[in-house]
N, C-alpha and C. Protein backbone atom coordinates (compact mmCIF):
# COMPACT_ATOMS: atom_id res chain seq x y z
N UNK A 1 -8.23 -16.69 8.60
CA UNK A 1 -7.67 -15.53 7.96
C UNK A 1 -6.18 -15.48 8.26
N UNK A 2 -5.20 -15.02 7.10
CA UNK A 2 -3.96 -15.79 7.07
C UNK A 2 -3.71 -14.08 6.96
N UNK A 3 -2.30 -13.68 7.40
CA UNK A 3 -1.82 -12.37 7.25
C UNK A 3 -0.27 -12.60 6.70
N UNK A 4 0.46 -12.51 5.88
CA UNK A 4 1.59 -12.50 5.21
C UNK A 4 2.28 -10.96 4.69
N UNK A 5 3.19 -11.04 5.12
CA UNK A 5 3.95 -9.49 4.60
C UNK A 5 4.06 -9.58 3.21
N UNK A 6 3.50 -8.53 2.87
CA UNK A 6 3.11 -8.16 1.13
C UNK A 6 4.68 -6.86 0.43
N UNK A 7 4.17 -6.13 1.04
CA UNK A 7 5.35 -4.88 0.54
C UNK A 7 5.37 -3.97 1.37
N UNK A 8 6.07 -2.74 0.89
CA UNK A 8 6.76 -1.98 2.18
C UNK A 8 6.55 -0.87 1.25
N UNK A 9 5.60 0.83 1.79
CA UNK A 9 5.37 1.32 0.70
C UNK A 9 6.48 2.78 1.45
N UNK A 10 7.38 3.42 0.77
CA UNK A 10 7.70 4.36 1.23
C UNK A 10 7.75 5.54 0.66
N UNK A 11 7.15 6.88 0.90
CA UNK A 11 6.58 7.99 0.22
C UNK A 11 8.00 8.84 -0.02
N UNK A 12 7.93 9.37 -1.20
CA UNK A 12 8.86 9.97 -1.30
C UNK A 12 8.49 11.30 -2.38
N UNK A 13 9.84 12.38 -2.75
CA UNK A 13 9.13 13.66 -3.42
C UNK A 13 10.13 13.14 -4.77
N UNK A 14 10.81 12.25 -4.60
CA UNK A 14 11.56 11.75 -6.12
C UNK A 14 11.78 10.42 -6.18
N UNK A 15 10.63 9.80 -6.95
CA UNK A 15 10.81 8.37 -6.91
C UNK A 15 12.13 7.90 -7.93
N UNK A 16 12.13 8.40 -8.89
CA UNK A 16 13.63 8.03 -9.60
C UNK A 16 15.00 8.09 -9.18
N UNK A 17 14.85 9.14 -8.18
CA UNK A 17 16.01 8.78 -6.74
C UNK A 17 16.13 8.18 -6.25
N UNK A 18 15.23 7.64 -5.44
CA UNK A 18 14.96 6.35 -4.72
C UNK A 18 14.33 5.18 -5.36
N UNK A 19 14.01 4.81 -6.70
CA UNK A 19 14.14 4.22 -7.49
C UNK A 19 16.06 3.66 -8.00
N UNK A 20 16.45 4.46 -8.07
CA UNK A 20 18.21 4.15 -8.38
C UNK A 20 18.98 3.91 -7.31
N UNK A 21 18.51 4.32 -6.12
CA UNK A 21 19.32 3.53 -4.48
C UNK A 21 18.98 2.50 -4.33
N UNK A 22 17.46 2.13 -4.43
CA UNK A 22 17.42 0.93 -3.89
C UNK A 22 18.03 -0.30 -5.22
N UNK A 23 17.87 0.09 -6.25
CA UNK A 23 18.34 -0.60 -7.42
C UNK A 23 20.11 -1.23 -6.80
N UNK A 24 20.58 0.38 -7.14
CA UNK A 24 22.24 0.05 -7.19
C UNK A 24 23.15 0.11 -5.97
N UNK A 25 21.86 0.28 -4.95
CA UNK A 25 22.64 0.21 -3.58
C UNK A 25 22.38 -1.40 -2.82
N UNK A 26 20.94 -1.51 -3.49
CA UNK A 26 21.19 -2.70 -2.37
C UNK A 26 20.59 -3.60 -3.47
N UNK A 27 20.89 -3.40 -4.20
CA UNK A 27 20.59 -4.28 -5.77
C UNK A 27 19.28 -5.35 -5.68
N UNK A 28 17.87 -4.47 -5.20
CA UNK A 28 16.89 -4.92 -5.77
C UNK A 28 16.17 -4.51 -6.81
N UNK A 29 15.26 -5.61 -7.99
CA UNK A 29 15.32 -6.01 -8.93
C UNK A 29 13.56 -5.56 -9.17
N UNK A 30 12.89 -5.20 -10.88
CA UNK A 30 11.90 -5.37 -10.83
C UNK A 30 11.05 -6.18 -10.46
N UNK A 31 9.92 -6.28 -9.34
CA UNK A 31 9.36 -7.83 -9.00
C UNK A 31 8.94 -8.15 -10.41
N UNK A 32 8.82 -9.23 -10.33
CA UNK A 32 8.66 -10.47 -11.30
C UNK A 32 7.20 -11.20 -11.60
N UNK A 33 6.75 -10.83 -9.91
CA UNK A 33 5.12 -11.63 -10.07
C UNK A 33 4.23 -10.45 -9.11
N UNK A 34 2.80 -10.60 -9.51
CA UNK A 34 1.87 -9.98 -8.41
C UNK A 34 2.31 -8.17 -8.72
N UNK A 35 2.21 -7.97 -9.95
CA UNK A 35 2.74 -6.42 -9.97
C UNK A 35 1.43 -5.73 -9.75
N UNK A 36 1.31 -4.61 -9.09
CA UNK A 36 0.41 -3.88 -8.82
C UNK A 36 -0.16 -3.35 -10.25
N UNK A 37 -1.54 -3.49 -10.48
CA UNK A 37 -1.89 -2.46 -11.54
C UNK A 37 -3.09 -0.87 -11.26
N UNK A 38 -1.75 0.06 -10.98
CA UNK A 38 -2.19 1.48 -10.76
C UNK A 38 -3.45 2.16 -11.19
N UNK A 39 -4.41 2.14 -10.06
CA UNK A 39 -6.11 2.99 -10.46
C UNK A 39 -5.54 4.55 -10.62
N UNK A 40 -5.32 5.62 -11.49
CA UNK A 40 -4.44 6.50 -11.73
C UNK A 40 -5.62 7.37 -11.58
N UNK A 41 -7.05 6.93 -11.65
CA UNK A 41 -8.20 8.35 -12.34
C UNK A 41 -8.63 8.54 -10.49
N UNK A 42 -8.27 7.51 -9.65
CA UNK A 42 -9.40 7.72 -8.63
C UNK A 42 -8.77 8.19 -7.43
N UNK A 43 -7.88 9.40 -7.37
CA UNK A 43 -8.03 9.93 -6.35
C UNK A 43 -6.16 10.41 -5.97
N UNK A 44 -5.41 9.00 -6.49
CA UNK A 44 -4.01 8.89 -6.35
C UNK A 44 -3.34 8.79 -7.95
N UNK A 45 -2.45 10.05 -8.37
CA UNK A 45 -1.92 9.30 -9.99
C UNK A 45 -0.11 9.45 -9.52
N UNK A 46 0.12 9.46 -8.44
CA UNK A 46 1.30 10.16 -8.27
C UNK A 46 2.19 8.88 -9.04
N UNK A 47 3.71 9.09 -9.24
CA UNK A 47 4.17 7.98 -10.08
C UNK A 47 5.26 6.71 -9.07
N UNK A 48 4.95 5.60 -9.28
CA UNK A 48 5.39 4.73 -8.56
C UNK A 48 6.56 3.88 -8.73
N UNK A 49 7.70 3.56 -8.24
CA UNK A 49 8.69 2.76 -8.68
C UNK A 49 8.37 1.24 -8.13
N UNK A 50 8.72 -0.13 -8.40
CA UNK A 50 8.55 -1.03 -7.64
C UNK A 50 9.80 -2.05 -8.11
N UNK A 51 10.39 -2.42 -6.74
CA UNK A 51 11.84 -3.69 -6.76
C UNK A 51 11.00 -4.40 -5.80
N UNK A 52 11.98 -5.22 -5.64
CA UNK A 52 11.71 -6.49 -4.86
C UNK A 52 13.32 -7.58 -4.59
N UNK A 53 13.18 -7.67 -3.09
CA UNK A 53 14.00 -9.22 -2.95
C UNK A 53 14.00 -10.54 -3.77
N UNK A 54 12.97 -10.06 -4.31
CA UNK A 54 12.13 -11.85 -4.55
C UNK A 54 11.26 -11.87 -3.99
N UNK A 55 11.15 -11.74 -3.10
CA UNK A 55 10.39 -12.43 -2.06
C UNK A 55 9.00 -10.66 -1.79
N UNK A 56 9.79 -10.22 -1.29
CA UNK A 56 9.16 -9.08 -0.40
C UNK A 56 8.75 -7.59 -1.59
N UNK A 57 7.92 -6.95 -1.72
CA UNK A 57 8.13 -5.82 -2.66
C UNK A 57 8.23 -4.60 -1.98
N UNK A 58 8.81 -3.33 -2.27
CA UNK A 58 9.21 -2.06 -2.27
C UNK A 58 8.66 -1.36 -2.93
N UNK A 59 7.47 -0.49 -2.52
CA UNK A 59 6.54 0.49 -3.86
C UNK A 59 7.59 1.95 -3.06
N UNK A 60 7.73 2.51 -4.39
CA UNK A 60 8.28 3.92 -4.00
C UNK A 60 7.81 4.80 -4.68
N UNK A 61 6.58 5.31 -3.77
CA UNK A 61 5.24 6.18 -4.40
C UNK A 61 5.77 7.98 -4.10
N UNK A 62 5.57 8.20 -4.85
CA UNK A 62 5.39 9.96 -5.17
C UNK A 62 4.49 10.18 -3.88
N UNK A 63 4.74 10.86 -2.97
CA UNK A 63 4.24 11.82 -1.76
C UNK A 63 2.87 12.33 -2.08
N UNK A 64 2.15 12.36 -1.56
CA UNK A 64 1.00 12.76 -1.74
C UNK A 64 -0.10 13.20 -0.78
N UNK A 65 0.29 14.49 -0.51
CA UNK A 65 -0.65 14.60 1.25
C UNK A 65 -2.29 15.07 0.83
N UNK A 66 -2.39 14.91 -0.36
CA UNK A 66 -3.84 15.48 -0.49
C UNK A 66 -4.63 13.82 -1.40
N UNK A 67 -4.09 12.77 -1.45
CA UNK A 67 -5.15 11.92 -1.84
C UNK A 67 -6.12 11.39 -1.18
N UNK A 68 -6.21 11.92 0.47
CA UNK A 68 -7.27 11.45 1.71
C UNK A 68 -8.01 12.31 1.07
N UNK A 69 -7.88 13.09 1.06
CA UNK A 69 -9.21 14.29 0.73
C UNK A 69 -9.87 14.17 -0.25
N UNK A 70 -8.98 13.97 -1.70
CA UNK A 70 -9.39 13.60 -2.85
C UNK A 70 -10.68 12.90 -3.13
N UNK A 71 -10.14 11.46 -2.16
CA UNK A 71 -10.63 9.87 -2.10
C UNK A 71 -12.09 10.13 -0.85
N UNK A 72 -11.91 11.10 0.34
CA UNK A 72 -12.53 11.08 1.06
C UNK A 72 -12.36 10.10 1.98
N UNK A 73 -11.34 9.64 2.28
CA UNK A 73 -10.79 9.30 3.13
C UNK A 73 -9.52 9.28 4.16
N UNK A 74 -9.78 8.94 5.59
CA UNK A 74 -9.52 9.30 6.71
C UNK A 74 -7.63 8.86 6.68
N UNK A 75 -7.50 7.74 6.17
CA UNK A 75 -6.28 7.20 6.48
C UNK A 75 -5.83 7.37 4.75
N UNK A 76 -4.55 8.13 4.61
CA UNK A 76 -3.98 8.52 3.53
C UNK A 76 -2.31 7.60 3.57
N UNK A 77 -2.72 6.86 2.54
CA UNK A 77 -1.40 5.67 2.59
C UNK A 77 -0.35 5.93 1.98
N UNK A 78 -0.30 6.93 1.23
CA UNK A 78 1.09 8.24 0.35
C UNK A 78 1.30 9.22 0.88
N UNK A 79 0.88 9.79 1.84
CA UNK A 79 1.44 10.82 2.82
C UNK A 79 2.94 10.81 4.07
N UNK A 80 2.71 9.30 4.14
CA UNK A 80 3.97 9.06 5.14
C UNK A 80 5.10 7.70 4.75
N UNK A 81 3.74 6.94 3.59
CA UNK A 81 4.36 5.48 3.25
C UNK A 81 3.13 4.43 4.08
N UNK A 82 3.45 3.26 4.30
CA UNK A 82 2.96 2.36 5.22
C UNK A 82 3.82 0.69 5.29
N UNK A 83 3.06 0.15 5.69
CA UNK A 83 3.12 -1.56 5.39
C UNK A 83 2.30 -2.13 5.64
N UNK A 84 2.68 -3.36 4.46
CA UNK A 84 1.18 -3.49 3.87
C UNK A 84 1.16 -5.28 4.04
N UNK A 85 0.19 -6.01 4.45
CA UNK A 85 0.05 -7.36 4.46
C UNK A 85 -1.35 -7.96 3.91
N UNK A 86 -0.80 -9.17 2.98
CA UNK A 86 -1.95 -9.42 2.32
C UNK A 86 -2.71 -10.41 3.40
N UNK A 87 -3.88 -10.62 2.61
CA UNK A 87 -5.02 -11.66 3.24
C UNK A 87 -5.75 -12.42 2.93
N UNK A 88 -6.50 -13.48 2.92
CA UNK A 88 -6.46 -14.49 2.19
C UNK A 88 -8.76 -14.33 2.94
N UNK A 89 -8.76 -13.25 3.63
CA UNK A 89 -10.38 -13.33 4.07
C UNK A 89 -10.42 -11.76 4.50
N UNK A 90 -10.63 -10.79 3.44
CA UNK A 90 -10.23 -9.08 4.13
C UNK A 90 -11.94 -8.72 4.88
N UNK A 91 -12.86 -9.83 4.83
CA UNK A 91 -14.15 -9.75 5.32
C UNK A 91 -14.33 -9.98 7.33
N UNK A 92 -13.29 -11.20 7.30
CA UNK A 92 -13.02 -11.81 8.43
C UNK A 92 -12.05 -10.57 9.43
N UNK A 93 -11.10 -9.89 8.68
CA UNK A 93 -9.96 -9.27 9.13
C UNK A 93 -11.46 -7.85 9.18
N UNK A 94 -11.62 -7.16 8.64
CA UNK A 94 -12.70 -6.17 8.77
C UNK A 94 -13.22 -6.29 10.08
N UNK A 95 -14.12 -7.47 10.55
CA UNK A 95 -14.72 -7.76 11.03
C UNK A 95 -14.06 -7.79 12.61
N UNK A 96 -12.49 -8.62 12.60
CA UNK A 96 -11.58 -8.50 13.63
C UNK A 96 -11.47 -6.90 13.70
N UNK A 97 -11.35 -6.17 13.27
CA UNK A 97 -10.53 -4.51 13.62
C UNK A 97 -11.79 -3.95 14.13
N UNK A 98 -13.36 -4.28 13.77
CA UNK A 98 -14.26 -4.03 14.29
C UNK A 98 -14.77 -3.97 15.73
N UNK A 99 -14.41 -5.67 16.50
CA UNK A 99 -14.06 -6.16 17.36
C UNK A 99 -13.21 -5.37 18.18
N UNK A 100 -11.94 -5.16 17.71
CA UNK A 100 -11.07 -4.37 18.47
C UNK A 100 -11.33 -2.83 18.24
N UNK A 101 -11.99 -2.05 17.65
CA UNK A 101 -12.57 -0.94 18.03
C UNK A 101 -11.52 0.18 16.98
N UNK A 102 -11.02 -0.87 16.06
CA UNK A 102 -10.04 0.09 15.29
C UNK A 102 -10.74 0.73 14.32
N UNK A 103 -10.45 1.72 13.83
CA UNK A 103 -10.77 2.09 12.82
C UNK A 103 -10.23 2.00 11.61
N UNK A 104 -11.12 2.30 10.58
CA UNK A 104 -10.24 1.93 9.46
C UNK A 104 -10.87 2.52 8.47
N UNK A 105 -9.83 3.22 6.93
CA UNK A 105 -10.97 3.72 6.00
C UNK A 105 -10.47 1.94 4.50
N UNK A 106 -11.86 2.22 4.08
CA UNK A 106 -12.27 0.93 3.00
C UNK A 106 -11.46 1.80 1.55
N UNK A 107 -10.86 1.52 1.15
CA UNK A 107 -10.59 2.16 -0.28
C UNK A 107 -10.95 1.14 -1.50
N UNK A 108 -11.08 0.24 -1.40
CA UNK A 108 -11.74 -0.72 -2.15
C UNK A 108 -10.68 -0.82 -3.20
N UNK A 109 -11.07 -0.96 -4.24
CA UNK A 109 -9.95 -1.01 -5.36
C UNK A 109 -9.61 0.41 -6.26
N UNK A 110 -9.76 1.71 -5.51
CA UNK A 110 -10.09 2.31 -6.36
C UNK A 110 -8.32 2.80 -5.96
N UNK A 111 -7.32 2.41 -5.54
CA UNK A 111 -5.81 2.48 -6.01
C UNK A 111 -4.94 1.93 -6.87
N UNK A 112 -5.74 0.07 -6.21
CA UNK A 112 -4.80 -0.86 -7.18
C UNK A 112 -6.17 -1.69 -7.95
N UNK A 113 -6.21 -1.95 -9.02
CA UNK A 113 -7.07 -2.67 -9.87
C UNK A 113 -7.09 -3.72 -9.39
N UNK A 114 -7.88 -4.85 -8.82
CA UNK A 114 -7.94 -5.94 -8.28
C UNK A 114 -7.85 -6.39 -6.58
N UNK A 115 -7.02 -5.21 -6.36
CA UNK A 115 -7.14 -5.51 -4.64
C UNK A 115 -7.81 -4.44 -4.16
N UNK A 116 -8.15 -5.33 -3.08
CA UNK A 116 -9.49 -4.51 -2.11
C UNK A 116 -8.25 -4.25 -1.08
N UNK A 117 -8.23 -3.09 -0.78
CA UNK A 117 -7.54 -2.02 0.42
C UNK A 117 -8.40 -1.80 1.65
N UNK A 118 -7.68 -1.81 2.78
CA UNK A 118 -8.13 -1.21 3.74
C UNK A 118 -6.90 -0.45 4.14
N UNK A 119 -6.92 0.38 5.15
CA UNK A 119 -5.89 0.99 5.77
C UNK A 119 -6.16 1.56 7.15
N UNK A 120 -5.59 1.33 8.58
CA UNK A 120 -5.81 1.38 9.85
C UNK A 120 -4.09 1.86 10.05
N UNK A 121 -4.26 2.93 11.00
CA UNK A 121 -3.42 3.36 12.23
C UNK A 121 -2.98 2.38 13.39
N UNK A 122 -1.35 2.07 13.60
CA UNK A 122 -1.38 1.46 14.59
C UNK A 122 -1.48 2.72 15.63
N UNK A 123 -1.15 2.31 16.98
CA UNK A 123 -0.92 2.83 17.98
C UNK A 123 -0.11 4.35 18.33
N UNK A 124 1.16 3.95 17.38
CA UNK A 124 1.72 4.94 16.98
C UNK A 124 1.88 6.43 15.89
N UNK A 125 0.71 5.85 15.36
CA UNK A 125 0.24 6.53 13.85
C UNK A 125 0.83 5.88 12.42
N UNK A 126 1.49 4.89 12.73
CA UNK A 126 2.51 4.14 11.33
C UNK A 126 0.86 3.48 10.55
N UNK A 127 0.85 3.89 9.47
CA UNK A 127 -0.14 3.46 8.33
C UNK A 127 -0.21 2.01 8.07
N UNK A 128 -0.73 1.33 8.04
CA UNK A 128 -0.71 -0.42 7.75
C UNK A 128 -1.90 -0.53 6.95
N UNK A 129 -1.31 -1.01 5.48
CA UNK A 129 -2.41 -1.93 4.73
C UNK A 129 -2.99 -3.44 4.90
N UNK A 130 -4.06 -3.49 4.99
CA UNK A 130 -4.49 -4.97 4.56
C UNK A 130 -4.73 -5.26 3.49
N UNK A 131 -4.71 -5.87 2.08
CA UNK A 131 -5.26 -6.12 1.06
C UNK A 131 -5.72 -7.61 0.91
N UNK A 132 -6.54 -7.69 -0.13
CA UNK A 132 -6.84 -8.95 -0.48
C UNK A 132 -6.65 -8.84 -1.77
N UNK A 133 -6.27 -9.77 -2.39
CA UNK A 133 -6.25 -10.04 -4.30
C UNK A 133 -7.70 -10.40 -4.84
N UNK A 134 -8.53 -9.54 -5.33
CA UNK A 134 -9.30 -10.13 -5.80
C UNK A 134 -9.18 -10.91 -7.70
N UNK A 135 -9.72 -12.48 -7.66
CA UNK A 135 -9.43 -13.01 -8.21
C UNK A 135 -10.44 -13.39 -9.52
């Protein structure tokens, strides 16, 4: 099980604000590949901006302190932002956080169409996604 930095999600109450800083301040660009496609009916519709290095992506999601509840789940990934790393075995990685006694809530795909979500608390309370692409 391979872990790679995916994107960097940061919550905000005006994404077209922070949609136009990160654009014309530090001049990143619509990503190009791997665009998220938004589950809008299940729990989260808030509206999302997304740039990218190239390399790395930037979701700049509409704030949202009530989609845990919505969704019925524990760890709410639009309330503070998070970061997020993909995975290439999210069965194996499950199974590790198990091991280590973490907790974690399953959101399955019901955010992004195709990837399976998890989301765990580090130490500090900072939100961290795992996803996998399902293919």
């Amino acid at each position: 099980m391979k872990l790679k930095l995916h994107h960097i999600n940061l919550s905000t109450e005006d994404v077209p604000r922070m949609d136009a800083f990160y654009r014309d301040v530090l001049g990143l660009a619509p990503p190009t590949r791997d665009l998220p496609t938004l589950e809008k009916k299940e729990g989260y519709a808030g509206d999302v901006a997304f740039v990218s290095d190239g390399d790395i992506q930037v979701h700049l999601a509409q704030k949202d302190i009530g989609a845990g509840f919505r969704t019925g789940q524990i760890v709410n990934p639009v309330a503070r932002g998070h970061i997020a790393y993909r995975t290439d075995d999210l069965a194996a990685f499950r199974a590790h956080l198990e091991v280590q006694n973490i907790p974690y809530s399953d959101w399955g795909n019901a955010a992004v169409a195709g990837w399976h979500q998890i989301f765990f608390y580090d130490p500090d309370g900072n939100v961290i996604e795992v996803h996998q692409a399902q293919n």
